[in-house]
C-alpha atoms as a PDB file:
ATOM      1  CA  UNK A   1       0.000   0.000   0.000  1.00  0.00           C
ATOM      2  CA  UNK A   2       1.237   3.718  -0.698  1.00  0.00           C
ATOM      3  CA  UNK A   3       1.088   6.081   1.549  1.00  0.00           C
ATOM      4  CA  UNK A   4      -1.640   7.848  -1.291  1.00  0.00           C
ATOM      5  CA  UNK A   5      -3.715   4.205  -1.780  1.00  0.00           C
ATOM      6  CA  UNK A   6      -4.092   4.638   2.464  1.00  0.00           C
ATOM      7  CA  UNK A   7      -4.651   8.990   2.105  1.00  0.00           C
ATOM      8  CA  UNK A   8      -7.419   7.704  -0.487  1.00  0.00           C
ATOM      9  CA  UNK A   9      -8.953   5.088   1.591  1.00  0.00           C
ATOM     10  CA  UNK A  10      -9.277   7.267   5.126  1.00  0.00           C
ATOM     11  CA  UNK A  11     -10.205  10.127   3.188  1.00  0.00           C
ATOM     12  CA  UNK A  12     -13.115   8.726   1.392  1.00  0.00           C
ATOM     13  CA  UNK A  13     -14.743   7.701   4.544  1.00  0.00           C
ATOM     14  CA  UNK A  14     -17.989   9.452   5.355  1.00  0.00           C
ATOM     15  CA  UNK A  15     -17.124  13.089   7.479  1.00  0.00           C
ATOM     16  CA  UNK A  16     -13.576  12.549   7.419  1.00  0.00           C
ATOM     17  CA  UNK A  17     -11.147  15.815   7.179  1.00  0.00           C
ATOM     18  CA  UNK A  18      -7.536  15.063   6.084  1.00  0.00           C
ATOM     19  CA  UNK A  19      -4.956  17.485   7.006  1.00  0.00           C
ATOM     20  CA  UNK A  20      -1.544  17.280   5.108  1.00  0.00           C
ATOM     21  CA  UNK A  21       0.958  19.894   6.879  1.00  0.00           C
ATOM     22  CA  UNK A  22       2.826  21.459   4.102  1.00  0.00           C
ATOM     23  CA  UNK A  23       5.098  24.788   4.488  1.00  0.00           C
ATOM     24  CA  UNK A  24       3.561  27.881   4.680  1.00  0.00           C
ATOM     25  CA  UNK A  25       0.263  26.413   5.992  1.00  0.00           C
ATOM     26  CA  UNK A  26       1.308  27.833   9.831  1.00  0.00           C
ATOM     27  CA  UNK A  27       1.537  24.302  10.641  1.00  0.00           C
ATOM     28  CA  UNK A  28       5.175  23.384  12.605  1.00  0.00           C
ATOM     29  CA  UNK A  29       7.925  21.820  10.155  1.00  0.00           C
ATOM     30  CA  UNK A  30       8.104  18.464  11.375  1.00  0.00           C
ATOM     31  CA  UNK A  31       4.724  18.114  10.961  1.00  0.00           C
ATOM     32  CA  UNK A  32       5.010  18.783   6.974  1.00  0.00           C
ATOM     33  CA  UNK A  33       4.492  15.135   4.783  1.00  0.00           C
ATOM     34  CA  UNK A  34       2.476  13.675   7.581  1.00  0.00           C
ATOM     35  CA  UNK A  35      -1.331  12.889   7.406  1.00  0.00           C
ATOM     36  CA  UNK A  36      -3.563  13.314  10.114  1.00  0.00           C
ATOM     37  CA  UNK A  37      -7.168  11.852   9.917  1.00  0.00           C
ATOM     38  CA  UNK A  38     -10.323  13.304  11.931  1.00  0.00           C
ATOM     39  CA  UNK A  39     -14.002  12.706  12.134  1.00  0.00           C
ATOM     40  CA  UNK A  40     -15.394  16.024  11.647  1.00  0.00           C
ATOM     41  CA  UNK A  41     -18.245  16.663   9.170  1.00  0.00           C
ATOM     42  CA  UNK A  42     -18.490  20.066   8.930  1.00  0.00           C
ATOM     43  CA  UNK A  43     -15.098  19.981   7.579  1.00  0.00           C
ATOM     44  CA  UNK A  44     -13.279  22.308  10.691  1.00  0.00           C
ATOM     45  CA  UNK A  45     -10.517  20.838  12.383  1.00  0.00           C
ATOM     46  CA  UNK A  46     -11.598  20.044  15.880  1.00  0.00           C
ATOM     47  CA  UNK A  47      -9.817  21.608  18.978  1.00  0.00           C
ATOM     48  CA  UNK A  48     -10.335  19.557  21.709  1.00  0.00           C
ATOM     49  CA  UNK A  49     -10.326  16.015  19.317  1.00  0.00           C
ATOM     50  CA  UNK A  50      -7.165  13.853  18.742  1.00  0.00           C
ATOM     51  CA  UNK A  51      -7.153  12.123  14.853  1.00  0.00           C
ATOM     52  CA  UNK A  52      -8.629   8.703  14.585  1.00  0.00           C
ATOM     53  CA  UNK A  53      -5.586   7.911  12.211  1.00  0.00           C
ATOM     54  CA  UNK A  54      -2.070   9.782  11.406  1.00  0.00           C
ATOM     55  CA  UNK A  55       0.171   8.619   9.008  1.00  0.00           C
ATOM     56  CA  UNK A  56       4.048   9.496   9.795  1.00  0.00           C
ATOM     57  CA  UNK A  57       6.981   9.892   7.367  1.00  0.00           C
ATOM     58  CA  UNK A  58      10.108  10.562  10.007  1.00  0.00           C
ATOM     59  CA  UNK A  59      10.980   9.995  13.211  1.00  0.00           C
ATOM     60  CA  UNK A  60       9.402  12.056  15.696  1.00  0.00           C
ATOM     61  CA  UNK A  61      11.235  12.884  19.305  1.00  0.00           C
ATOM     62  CA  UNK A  62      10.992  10.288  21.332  1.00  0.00           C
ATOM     63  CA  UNK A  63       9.664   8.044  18.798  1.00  0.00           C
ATOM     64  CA  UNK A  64      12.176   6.572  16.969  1.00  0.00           C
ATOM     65  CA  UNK A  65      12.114   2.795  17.166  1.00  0.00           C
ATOM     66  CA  UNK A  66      10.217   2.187  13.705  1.00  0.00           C
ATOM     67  CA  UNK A  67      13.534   3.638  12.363  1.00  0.00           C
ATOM     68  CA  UNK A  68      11.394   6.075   9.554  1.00  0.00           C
ATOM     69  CA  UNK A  69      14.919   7.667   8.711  1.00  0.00           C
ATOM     70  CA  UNK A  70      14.932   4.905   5.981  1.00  0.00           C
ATOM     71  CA  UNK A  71      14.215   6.298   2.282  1.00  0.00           C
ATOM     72  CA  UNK A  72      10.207   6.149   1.789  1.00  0.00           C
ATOM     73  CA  UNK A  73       9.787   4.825   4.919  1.00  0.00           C
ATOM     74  CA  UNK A  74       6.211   5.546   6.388  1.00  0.00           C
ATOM     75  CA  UNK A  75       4.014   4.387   9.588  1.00  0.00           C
ATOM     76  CA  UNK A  76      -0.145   4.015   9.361  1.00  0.00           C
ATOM     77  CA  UNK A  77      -0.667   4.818  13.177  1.00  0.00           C
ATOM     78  CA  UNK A  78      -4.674   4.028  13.928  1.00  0.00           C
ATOM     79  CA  UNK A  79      -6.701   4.733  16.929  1.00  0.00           C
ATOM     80  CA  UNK A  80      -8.781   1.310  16.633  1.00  0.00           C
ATOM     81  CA  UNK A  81      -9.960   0.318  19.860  1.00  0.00           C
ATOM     82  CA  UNK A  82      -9.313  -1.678  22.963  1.00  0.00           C
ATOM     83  CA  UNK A  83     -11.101  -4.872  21.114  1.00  0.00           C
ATOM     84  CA  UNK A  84      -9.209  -4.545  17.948  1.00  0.00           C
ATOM     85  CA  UNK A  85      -5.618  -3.722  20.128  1.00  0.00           C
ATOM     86  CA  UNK A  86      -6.745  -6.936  22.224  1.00  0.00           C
ATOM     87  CA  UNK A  87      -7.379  -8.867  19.057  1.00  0.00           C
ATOM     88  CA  UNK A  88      -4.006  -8.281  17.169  1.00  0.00           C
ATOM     89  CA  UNK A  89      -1.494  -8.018  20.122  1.00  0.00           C
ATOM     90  CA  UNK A  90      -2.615 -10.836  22.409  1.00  0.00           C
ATOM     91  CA  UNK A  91      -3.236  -8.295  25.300  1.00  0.00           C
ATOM     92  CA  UNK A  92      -4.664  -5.563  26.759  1.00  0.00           C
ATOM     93  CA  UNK A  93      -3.365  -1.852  25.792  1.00  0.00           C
ATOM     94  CA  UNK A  94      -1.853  -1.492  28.906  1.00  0.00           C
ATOM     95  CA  UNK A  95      -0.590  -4.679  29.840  1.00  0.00           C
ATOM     96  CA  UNK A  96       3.239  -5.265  28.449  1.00  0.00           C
ATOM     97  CA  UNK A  97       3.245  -8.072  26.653  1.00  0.00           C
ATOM     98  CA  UNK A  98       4.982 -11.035  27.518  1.00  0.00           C
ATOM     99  CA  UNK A  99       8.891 -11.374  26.036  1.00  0.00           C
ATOM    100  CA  UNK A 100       8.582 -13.946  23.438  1.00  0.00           C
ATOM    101  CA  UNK A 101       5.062 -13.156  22.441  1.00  0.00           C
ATOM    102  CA  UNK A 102       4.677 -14.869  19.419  1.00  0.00           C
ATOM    103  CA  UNK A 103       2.377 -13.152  16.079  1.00  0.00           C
ATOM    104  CA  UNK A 104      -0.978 -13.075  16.475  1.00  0.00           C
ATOM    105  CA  UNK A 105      -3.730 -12.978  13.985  1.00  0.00           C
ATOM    106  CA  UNK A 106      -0.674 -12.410  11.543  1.00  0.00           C
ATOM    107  CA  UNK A 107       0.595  -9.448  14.378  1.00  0.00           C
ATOM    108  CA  UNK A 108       3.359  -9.171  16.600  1.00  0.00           C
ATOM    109  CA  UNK A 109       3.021  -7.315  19.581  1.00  0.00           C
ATOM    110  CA  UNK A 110       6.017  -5.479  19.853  1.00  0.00           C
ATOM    111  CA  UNK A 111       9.456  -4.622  17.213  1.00  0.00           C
ATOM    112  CA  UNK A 112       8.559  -1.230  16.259  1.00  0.00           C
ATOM    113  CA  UNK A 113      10.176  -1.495  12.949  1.00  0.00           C
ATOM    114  CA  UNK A 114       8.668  -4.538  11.686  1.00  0.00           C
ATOM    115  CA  UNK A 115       7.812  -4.389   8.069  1.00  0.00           C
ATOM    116  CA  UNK A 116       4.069  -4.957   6.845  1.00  0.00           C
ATOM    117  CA  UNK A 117       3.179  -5.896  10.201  1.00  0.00           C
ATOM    118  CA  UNK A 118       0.149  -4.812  12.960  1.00  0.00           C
ATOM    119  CA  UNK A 119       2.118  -3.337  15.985  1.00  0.00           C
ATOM    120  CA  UNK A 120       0.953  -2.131  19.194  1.00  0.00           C
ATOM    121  CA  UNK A 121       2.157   1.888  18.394  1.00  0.00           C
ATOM    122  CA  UNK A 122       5.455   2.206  19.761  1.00  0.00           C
ATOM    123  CA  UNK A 123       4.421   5.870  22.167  1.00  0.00           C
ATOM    124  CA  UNK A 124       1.115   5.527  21.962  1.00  0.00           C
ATOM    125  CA  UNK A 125       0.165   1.547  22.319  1.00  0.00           C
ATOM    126  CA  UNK A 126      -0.843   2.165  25.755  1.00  0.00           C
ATOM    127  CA  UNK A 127      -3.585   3.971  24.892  1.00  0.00           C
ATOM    128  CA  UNK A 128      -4.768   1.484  21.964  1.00  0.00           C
ATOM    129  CA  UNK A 129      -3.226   2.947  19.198  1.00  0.00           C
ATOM    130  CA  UNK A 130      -1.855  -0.056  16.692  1.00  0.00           C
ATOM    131  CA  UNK A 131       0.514   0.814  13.968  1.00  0.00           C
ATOM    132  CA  UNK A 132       2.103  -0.643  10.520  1.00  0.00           C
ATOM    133  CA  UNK A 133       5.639   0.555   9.582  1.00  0.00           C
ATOM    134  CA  UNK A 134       5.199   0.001   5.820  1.00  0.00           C
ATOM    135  CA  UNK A 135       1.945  -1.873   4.951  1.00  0.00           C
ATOM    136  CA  UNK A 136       2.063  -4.220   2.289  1.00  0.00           C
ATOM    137  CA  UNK A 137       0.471  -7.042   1.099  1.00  0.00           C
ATOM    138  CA  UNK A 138       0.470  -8.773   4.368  1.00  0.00           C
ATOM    139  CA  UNK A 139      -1.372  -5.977   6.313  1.00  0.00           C
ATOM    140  CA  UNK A 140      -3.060  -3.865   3.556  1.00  0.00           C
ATOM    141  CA  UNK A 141      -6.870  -5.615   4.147  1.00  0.00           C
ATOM    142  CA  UNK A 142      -5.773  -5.268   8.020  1.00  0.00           C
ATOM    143  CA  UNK A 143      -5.010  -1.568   7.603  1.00  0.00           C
ATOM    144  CA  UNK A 144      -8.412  -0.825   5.914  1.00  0.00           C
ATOM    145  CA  UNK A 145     -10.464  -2.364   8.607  1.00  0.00           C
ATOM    146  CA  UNK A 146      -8.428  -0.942  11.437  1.00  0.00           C
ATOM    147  CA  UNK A 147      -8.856   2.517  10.166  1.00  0.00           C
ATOM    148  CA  UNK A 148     -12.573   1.426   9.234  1.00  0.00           C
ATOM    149  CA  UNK A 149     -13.165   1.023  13.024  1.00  0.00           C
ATOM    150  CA  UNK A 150     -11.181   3.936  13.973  1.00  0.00           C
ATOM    151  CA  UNK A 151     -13.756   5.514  11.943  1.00  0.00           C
ATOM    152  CA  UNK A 152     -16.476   4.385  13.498  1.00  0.00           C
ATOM    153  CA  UNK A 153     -15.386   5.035  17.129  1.00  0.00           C
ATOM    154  CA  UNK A 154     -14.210   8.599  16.267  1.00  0.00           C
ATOM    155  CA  UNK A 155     -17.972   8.625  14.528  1.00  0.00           C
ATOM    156  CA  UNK A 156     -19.527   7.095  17.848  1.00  0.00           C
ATOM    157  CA  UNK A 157     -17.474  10.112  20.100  1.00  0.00           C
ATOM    158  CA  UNK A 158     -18.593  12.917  18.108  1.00  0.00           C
ATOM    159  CA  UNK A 159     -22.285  11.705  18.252  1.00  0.00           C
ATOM    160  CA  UNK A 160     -22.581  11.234  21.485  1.00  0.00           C
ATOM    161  CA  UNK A 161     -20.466  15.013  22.229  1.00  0.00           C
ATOM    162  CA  UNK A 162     -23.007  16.299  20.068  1.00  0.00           C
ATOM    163  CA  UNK A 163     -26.302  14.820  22.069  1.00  0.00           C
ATOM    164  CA  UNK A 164     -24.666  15.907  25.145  1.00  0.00           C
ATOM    165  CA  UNK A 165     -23.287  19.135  24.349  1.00  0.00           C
END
């Protein structure tokens, strides 16, 4: 999968805004060749929202064990839920998984710069994020429904702000 196949995909899900930092659009420089993914339907960048979805082309401070230094190197980072985290890691967001954790589903659980494979998210796994460091054809269905369901929770949270807002 490209990093434009994946753009494509997120993007034509219903309500979704894609922002693509770029210079001179006030956005900060390390920010610029990254995607970031929201549910918002009236097209305005939420303030108070995290993305459902980002897609990263660089290392980031902090976050540098998917080793995105490497020439077209990119990582699909998706929001997807405690079920679907569960269901390709073998555990709980925040539980560490066990050393020797073997794949799962097709998924390891840990090695942050493993190929066209489901990760937990090497900052932000914790919190449920999963990740792919370079999907391919092993992980490009995966990647669709992951971001699919990241949809549809990000959908489910702004519905329910809105009927209690």
């Amino acid at each position: 999968m490209t990093m434009d196949e994946i753009i494509g995909f997120a993007g034509g899900l219903d309500g979704v805004l894609t922002l693509r930092p770029a210079p001179g659009d006030g956005t900060p420089e390390l920010a610029w060749g990254d995607a970031f993914f929201y549910y918002s339907p009236d097209g305005v960048v939420p303030t108070a929202t995290q993305p459902f979805a980002t897609i990263v082309t660089k290392n980031y401070p902090g976050d540098e064990t998917s080793r995105l230094e490497r020439p077209g190197a990119f990582r699909v980072n998706v929001a997807a839920g405690r079920e679907a985290f569960t269901r390709w890691t073998g555990h709980a967001p925040r539980e560490t998984a066990a050393a020797g954790d073997g794949d799962r589903a097709g998924a390891a659980s840990g090695g942050g710069d493993a190929d066209d494979t489901v990760i937990a998210h090497p900052v932000y796994g914790p919190q449920g994020w999963l990740a792919v460091v370079n999907p391919g054809p092993r992980t490009g269905e995966a990647v669709r429904e992951l971001l699919t369901a990241a949809h549809r929770l990000a959908r489910a949270r702004y519905e329910r702000r809105a009927e209690t807002g």
